[in-house]
PDB file of N, CA and C in Angstrom:
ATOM      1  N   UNK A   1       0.840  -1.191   0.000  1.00  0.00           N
ATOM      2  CA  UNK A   1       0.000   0.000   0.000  1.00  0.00           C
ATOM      3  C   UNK A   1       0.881   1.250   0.000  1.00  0.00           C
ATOM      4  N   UNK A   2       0.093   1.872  -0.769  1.00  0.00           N
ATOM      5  CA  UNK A   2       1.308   3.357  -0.771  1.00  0.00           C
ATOM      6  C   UNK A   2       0.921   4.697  -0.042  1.00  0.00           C
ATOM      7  N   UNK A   3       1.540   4.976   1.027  1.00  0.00           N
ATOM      8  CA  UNK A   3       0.613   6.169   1.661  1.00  0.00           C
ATOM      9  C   UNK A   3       0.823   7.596   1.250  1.00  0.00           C
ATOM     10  N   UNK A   4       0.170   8.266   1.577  1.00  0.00           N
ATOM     11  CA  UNK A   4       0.302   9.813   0.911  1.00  0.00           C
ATOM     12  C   UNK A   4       1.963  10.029   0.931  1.00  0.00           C
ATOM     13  N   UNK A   5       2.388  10.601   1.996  1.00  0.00           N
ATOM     14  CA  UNK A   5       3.734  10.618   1.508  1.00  0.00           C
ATOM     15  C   UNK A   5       4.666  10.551   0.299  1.00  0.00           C
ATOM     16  N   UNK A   6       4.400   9.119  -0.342  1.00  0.00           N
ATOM     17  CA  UNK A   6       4.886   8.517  -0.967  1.00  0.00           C
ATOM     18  C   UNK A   6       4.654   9.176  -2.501  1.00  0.00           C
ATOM     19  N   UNK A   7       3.205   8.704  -2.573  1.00  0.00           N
ATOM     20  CA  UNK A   7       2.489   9.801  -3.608  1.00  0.00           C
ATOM     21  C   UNK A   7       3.116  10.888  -4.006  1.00  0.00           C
ATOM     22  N   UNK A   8       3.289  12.126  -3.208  1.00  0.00           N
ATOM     23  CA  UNK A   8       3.410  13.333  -2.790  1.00  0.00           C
ATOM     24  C   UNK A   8       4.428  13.429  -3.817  1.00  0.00           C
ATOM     25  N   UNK A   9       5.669  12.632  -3.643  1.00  0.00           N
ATOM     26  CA  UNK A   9       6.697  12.497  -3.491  1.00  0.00           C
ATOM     27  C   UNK A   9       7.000  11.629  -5.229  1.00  0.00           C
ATOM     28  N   UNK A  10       6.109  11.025  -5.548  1.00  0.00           N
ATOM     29  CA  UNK A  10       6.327  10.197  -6.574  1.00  0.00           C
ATOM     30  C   UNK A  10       5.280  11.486  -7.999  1.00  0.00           C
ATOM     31  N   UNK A  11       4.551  12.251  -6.976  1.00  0.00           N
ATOM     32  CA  UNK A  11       3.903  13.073  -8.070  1.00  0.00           C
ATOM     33  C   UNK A  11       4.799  13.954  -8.535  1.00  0.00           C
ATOM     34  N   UNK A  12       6.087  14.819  -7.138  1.00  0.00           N
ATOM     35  CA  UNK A  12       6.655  15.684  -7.328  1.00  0.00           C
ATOM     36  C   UNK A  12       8.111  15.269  -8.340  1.00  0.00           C
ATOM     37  N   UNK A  13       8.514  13.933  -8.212  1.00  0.00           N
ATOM     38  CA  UNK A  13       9.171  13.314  -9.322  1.00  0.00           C
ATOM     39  C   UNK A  13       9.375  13.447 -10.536  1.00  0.00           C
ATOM     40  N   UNK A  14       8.169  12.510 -10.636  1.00  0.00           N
ATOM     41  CA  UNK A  14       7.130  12.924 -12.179  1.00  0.00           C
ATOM     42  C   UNK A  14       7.596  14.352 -12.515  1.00  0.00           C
ATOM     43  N   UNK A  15       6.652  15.434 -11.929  1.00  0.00           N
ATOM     44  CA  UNK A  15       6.716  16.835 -12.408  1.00  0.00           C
ATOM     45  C   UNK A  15       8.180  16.821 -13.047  1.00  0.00           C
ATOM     46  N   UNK A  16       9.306  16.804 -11.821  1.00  0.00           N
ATOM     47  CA  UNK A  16      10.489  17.043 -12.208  1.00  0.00           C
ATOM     48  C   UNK A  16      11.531  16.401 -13.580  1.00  0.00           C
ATOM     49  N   UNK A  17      10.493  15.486 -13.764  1.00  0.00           N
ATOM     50  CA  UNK A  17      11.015  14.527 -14.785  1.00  0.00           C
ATOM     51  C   UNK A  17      10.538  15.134 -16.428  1.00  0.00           C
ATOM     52  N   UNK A  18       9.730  15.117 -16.330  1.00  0.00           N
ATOM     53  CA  UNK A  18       8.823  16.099 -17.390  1.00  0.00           C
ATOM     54  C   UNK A  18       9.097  17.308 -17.844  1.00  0.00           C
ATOM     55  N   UNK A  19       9.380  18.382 -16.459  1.00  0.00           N
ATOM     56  CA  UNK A  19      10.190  19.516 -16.964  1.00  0.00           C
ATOM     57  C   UNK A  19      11.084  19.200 -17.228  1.00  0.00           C
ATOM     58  N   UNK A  20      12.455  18.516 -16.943  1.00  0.00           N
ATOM     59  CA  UNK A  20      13.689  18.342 -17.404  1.00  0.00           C
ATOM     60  C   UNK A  20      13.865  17.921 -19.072  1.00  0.00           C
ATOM     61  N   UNK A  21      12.728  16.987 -19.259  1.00  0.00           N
ATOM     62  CA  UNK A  21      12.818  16.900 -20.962  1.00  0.00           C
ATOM     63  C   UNK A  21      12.344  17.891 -22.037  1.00  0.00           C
ATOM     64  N   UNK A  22      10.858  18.559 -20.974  1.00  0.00           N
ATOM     65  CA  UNK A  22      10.367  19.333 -21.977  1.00  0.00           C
ATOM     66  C   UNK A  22      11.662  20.700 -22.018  1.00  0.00           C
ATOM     67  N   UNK A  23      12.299  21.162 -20.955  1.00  0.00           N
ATOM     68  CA  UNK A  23      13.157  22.218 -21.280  1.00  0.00           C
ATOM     69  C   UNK A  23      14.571  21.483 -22.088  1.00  0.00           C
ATOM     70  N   UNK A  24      14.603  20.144 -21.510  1.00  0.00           N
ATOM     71  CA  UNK A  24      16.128  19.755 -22.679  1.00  0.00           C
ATOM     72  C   UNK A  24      15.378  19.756 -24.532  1.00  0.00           C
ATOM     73  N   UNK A  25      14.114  18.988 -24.592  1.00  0.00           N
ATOM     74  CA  UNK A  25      13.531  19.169 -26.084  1.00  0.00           C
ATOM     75  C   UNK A  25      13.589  21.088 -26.273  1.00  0.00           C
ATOM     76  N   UNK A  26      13.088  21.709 -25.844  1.00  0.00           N
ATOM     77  CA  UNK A  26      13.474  23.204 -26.257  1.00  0.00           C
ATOM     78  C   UNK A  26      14.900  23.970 -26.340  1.00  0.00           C
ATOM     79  N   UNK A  27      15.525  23.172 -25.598  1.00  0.00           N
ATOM     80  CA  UNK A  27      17.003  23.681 -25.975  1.00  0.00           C
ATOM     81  C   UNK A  27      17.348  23.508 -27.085  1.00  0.00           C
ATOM     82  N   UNK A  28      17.138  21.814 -27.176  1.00  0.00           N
ATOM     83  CA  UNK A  28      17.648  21.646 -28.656  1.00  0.00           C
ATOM     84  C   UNK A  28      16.913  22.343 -29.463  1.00  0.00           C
ATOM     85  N   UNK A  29      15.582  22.339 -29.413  1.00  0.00           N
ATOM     86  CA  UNK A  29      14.930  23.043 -30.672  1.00  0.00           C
ATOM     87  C   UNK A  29      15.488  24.356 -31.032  1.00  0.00           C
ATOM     88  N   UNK A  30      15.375  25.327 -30.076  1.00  0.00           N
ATOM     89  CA  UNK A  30      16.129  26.777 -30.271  1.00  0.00           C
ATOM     90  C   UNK A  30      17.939  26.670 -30.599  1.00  0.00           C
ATOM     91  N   UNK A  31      18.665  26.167 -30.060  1.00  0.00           N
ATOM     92  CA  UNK A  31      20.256  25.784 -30.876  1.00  0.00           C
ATOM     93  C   UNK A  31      20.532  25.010 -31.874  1.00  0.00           C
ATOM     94  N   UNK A  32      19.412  24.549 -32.555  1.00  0.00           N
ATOM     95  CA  UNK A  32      19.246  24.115 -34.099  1.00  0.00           C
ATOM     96  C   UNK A  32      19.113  25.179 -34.861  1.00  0.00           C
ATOM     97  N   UNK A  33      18.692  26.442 -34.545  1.00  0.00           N
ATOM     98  CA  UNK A  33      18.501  27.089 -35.462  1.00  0.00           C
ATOM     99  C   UNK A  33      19.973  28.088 -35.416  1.00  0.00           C
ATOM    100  N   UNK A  34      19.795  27.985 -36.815  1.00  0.00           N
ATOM    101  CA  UNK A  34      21.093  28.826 -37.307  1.00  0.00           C
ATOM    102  C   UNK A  34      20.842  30.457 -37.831  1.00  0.00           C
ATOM    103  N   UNK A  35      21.232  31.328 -36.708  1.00  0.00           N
ATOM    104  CA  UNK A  35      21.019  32.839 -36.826  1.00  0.00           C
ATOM    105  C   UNK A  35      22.107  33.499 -37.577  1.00  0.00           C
ATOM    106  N   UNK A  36      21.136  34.311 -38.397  1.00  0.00           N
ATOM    107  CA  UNK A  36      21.445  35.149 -39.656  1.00  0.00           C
ATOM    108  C   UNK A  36      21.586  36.294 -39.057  1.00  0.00           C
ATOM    109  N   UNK A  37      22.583  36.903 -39.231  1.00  0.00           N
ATOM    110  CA  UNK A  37      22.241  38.450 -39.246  1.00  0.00           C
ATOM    111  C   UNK A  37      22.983  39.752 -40.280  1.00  0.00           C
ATOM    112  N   UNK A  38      22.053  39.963 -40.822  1.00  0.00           N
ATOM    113  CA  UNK A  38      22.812  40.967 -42.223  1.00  0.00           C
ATOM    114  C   UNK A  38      22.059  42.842 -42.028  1.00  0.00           C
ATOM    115  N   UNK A  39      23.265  43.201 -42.052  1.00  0.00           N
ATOM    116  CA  UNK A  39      22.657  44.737 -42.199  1.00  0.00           C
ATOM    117  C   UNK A  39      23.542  45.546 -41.358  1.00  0.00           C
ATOM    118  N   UNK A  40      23.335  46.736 -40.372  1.00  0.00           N
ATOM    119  CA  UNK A  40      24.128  47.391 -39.918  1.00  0.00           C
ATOM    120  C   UNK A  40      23.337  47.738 -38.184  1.00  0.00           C
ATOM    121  N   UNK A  41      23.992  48.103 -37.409  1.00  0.00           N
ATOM    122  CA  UNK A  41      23.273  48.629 -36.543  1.00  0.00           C
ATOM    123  C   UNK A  41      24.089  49.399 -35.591  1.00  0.00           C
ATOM    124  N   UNK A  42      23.287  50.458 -35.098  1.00  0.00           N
ATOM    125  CA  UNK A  42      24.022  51.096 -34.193  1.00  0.00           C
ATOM    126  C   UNK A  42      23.075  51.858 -32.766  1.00  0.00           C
ATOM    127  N   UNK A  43      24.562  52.439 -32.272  1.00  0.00           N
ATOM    128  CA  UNK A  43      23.614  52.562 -30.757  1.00  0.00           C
ATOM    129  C   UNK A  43      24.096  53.735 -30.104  1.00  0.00           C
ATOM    130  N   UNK A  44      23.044  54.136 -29.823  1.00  0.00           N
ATOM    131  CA  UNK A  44      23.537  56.060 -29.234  1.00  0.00           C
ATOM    132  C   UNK A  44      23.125  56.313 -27.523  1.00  0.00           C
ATOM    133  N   UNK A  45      23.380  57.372 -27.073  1.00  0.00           N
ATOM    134  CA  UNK A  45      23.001  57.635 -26.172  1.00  0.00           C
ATOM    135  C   UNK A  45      21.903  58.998 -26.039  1.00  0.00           C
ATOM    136  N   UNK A  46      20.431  58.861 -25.756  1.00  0.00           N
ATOM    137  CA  UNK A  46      20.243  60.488 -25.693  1.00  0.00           C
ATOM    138  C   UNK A  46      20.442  61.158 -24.762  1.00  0.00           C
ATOM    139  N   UNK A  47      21.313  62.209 -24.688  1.00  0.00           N
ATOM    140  CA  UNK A  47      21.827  62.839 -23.533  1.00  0.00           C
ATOM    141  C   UNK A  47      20.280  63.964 -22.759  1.00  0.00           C
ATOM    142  N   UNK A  48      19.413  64.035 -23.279  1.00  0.00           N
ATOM    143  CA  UNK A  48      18.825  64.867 -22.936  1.00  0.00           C
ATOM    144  C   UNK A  48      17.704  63.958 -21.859  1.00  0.00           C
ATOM    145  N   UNK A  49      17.831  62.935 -22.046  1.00  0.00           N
ATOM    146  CA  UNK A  49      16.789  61.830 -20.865  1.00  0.00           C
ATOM    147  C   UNK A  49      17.625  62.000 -19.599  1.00  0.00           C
ATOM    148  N   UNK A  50      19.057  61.755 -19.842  1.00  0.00           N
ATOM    149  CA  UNK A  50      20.008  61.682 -18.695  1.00  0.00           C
ATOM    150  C   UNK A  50      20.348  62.927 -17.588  1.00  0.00           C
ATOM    151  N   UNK A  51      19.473  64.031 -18.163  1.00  0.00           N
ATOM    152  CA  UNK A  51      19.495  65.478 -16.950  1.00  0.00           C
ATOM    153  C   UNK A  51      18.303  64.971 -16.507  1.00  0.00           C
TER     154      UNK A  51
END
């Protein structure tokens, strides 16, 4: 017989088991993709926010 405890404990498992794949399957999915980047960009400061 399995008493609550156990449960508790075998539910909170589970959970942990589940997230660990579903975030390892999204890792891989997002570092499969191969980022492009073409064009120019740049970056200023506006001094007039900063008084």
């Amino acid at each position: 017989m399995i008493n609550i405890n156990n449960k508790k404990h075998l539910k909170i498992l589970i959970f942990t088991l589940i997230a660990i794949v579903t975030l390892g399957i999204g890792y891989a999915g997002i570092t499969a993709i191969n980022l492009v980047i073409n064009g120019d960009a740049t970056a200023s400061v506006n001094l007039l926010r900063l008084i």
